[in-house]
N, C-alpha and C. Protein backbone atom coordinates (compact mmCIF):
# COMPACT_ATOMS: atom_id res chain seq x y z
N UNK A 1 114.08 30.36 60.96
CA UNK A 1 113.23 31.46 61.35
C UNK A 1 113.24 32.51 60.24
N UNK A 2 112.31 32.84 59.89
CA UNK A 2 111.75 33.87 58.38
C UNK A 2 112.19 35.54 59.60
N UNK A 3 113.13 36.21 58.61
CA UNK A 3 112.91 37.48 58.77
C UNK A 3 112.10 38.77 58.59
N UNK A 4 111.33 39.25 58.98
CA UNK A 4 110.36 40.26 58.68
C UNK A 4 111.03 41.04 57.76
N UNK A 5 110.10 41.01 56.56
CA UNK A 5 110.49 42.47 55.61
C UNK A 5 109.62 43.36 55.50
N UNK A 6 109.80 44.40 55.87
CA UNK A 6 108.89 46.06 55.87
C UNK A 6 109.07 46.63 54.80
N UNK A 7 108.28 47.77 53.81
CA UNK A 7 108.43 48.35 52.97
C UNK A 7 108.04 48.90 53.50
N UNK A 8 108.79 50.21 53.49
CA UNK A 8 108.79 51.70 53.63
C UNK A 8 108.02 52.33 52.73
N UNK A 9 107.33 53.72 52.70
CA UNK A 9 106.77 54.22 51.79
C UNK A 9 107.66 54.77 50.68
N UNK A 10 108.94 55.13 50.91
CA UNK A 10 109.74 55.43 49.59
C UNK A 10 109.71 54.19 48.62
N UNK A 11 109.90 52.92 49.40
CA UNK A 11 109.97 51.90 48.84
C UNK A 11 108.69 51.34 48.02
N UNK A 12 107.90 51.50 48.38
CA UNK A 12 106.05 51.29 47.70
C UNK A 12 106.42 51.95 46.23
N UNK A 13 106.86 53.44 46.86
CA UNK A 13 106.81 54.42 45.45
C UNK A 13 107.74 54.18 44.47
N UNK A 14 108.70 53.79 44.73
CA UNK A 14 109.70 53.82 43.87
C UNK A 14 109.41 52.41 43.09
N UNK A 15 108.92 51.28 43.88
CA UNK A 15 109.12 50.19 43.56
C UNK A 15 107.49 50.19 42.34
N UNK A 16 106.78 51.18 42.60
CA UNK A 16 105.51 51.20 41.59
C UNK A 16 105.94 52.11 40.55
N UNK A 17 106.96 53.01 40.77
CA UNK A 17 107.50 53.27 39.47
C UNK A 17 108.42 52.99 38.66
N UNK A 18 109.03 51.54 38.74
CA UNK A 18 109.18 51.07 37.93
C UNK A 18 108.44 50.18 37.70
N UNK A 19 107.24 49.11 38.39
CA UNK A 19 106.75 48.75 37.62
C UNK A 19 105.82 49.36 36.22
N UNK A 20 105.72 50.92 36.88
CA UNK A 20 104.91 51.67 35.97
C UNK A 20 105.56 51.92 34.27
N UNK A 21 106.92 51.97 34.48
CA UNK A 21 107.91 52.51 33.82
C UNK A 21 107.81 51.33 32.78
N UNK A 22 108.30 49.36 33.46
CA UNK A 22 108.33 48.61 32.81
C UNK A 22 107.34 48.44 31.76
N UNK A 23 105.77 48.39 32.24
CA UNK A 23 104.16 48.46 31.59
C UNK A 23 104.31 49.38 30.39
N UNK A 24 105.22 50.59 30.66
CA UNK A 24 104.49 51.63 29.63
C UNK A 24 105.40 51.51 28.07
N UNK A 25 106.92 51.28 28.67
CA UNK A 25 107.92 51.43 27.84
C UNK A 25 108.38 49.76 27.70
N UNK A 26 108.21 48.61 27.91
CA UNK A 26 108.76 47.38 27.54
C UNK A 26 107.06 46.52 27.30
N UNK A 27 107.09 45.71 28.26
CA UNK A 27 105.47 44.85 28.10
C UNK A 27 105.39 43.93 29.77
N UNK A 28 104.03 43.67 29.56
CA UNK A 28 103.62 42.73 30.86
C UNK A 28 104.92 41.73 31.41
N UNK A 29 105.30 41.25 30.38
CA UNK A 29 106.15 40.09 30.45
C UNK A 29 106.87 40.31 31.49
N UNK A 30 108.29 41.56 31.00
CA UNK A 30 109.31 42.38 31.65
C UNK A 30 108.70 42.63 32.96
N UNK A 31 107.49 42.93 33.32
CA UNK A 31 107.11 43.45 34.80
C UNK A 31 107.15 41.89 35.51
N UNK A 32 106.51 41.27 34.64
CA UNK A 32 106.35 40.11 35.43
C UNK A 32 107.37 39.39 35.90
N UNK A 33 108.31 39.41 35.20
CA UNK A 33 109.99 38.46 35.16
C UNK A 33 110.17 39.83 36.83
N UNK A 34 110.55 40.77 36.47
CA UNK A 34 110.90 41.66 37.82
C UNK A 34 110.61 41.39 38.80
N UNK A 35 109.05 41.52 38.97
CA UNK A 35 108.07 41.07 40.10
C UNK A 35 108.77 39.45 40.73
N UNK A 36 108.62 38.74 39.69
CA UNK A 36 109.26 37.02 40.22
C UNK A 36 110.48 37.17 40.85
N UNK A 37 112.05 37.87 39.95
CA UNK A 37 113.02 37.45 40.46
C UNK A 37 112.88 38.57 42.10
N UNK A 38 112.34 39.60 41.67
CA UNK A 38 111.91 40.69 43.35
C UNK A 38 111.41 39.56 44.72
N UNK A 39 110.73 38.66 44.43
CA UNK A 39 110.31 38.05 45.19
C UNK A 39 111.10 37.15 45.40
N UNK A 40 111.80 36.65 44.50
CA UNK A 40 112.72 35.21 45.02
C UNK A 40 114.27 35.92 45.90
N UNK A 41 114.36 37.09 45.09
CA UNK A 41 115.83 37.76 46.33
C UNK A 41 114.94 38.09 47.72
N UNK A 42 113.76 38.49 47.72
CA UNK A 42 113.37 38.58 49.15
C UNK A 42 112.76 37.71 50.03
N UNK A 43 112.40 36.32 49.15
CA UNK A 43 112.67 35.63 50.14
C UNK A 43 113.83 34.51 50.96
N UNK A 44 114.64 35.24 50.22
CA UNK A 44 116.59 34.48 50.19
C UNK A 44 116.75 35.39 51.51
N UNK A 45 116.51 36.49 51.39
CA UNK A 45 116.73 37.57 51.93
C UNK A 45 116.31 37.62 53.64
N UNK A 46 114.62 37.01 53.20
CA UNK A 46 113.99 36.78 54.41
C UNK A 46 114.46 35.42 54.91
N UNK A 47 115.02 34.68 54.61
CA UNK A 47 115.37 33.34 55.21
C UNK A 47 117.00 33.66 56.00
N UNK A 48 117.81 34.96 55.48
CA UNK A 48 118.59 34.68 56.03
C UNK A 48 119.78 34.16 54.92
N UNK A 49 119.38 33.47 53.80
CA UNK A 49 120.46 33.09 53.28
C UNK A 49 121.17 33.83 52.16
N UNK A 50 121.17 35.38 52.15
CA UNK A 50 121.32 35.28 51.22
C UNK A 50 121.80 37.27 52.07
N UNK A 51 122.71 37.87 51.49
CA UNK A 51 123.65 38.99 52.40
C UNK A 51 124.13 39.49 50.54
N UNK A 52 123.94 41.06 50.61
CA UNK A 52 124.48 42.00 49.79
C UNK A 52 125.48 42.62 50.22
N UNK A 53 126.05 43.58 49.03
CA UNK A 53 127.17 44.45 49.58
C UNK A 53 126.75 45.40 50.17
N UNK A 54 127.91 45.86 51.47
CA UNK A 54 127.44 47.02 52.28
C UNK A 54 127.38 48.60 51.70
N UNK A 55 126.66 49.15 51.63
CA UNK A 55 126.86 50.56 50.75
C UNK A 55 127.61 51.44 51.48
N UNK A 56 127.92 52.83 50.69
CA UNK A 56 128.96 53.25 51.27
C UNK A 56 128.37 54.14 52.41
N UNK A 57 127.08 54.44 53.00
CA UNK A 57 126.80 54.52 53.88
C UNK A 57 126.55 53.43 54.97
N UNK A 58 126.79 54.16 56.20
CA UNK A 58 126.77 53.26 57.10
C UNK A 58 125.36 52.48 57.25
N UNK A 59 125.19 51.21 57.74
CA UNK A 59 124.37 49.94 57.97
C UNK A 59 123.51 49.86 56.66
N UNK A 60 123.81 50.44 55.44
CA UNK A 60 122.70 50.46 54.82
C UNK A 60 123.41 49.10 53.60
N UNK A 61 122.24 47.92 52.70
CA UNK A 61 122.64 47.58 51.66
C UNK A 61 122.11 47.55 50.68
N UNK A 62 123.09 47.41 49.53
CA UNK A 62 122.25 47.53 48.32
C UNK A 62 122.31 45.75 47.72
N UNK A 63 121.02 45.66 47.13
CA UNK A 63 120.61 44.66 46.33
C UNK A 63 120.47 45.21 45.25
N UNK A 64 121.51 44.27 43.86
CA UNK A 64 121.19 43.93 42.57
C UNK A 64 120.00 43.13 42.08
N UNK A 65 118.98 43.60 41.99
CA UNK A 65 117.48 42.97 41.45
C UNK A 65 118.00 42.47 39.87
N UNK A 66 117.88 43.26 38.96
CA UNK A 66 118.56 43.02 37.76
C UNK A 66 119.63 44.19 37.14
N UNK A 67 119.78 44.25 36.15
CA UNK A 67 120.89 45.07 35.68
C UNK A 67 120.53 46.40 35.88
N UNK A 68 119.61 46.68 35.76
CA UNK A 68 119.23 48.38 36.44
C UNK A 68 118.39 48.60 37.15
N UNK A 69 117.92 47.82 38.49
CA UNK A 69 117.36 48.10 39.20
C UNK A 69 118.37 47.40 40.31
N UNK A 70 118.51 48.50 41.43
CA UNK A 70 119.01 48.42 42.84
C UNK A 70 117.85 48.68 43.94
N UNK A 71 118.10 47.93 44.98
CA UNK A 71 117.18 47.93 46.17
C UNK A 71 118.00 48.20 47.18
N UNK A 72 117.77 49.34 48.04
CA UNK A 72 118.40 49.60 49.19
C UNK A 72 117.77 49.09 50.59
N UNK A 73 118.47 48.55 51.54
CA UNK A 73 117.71 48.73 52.90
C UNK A 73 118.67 48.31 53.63
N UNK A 74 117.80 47.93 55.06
CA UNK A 74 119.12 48.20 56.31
C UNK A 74 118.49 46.97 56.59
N UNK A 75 118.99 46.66 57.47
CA UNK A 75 118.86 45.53 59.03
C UNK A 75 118.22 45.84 60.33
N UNK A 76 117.44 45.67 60.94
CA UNK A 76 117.30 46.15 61.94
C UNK A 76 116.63 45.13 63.13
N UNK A 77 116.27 44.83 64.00
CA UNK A 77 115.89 43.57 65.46
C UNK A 77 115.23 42.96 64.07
N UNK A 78 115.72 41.70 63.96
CA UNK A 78 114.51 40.41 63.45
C UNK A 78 113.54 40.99 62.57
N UNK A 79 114.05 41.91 61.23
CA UNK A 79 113.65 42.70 60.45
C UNK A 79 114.45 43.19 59.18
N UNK A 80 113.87 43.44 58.33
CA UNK A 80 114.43 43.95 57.03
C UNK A 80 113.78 44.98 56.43
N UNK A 81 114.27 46.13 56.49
CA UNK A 81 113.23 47.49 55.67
C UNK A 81 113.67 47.59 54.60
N UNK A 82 112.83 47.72 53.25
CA UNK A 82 113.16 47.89 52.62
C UNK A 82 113.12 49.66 52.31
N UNK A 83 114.09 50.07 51.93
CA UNK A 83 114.30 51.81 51.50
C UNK A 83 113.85 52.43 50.39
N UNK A 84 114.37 51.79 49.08
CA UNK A 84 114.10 52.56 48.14
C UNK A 84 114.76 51.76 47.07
N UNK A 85 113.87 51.72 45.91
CA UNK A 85 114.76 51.33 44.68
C UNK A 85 114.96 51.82 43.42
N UNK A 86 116.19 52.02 43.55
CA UNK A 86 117.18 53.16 42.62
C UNK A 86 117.35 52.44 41.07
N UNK A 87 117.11 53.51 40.38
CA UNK A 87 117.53 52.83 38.84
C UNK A 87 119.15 53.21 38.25
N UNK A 88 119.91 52.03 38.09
CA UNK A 88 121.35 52.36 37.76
C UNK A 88 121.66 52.89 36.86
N UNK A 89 120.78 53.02 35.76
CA UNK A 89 121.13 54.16 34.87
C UNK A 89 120.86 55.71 35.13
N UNK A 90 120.94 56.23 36.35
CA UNK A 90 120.43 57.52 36.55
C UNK A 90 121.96 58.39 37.37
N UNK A 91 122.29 58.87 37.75
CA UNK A 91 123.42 59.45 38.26
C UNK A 91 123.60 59.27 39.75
N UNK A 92 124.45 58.69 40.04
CA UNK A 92 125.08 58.09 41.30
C UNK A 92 124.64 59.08 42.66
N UNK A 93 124.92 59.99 42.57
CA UNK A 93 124.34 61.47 43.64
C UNK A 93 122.80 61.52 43.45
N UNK A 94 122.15 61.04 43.14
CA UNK A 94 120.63 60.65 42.77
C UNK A 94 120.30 59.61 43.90
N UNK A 95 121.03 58.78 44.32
CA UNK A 95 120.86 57.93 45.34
C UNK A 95 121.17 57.96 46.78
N UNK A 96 121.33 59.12 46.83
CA UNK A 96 121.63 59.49 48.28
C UNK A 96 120.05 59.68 48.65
């Protein structure tokens, strides 16, 4: 059974600024490799097989996309929201 994944509107935004970020400052390529492996953790994700570490807030987790991009979200009935995705080079109190 496939789990529902929701994107939140933080998540839309954040997640279009880095693709914006990748386009302006690297090339198509880099967005594109993102975009692919983004889709293959969410649908690991949506199947169920596939569980991140718990963050240090409560019910919430973070996903390693690649080396500087993190994806936050929770769990919720037969569902997955996605929250927001944080860039790891930016300062830790930035992600609250």
């Amino acid at each position: 059974m496939e789990i529902e994944i929701v994107w939140t509107e933080r998540a839309i935004h954040s997640y279009n600024k880095i693709i914006k970020y990748l386009l302006e400052n690297w090339n198509e390529t880099v967005a594109d490799d993102f975009v692919i492996v983004l889709k293959e953790q969410l649908h690991l994700l949506s199947q169920g097989n596939l569980h991140f570490k718990k963050s240090k807030k409560k019910k919430l987790f973070e996903a390693l996309i690649t080396k500087h991009n993190l994806l936050v979200y929770r769990e919720r009935k037969n569902k997955i929201e996605l929250l927001y995705f944080f860039d790891t080079r930016q300062h830790p109190i930035k992600k609250r």
